[in-house]
Protein backbone atom coordinates (compact mmCIF):
# COMPACT_ATOMS: atom_id res chain seq x y z
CA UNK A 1 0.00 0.00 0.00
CA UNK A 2 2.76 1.83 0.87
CA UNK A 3 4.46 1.68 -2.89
CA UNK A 4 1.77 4.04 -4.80
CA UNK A 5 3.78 6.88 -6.38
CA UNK A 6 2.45 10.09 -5.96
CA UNK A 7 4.55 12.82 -7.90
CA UNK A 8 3.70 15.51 -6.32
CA UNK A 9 4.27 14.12 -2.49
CA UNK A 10 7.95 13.04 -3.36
CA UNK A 11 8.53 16.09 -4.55
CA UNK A 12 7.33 18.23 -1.83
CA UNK A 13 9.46 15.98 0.22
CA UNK A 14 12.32 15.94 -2.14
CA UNK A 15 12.05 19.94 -1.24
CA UNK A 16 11.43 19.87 2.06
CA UNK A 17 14.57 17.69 2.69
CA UNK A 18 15.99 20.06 0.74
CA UNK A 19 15.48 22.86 2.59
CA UNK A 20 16.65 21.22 5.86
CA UNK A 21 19.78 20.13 4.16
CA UNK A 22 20.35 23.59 3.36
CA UNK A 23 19.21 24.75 6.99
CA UNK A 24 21.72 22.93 8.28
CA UNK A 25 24.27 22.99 5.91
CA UNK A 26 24.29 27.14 6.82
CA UNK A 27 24.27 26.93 10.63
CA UNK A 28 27.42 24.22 10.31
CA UNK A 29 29.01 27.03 8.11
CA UNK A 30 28.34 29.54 10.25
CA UNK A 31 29.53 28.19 13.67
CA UNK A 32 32.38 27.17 11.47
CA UNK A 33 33.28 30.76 10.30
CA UNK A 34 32.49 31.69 13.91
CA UNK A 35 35.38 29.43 15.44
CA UNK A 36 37.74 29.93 12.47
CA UNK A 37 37.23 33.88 12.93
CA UNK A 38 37.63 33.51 16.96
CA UNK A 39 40.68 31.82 16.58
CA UNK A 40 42.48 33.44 13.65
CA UNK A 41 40.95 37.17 13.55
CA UNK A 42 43.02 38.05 16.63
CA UNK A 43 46.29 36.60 15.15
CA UNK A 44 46.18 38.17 11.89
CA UNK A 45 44.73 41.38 13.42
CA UNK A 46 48.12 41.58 16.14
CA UNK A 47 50.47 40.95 12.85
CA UNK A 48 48.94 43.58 10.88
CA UNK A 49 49.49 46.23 13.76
């Protein structure tokens, strides 16, 4: 019962998983660029001066 295709539903999840994917794909970048600027920001920012 379980095996009828519907289109339109695998779609809509195809772009709702999608859309997480992205979700979370942003918040790992930005806690990444968050601990990459903590850590080198300071460095770069004491050799410049």
């Amino acid at each position: 019962m379980c095996i009828q295709i519907n289109p339109f539903r695998t779609e809509t999840h195809f772009y709702h998983d999608f859309l997480i994917f992205i979700y979370l794909f942003i918040c790992m970048v930005k806690r990444l660029m968050a601990r990459i600027f903590t850590i080198l920001i300071p460095t770069q920012v004491s050799e410049a001066v």
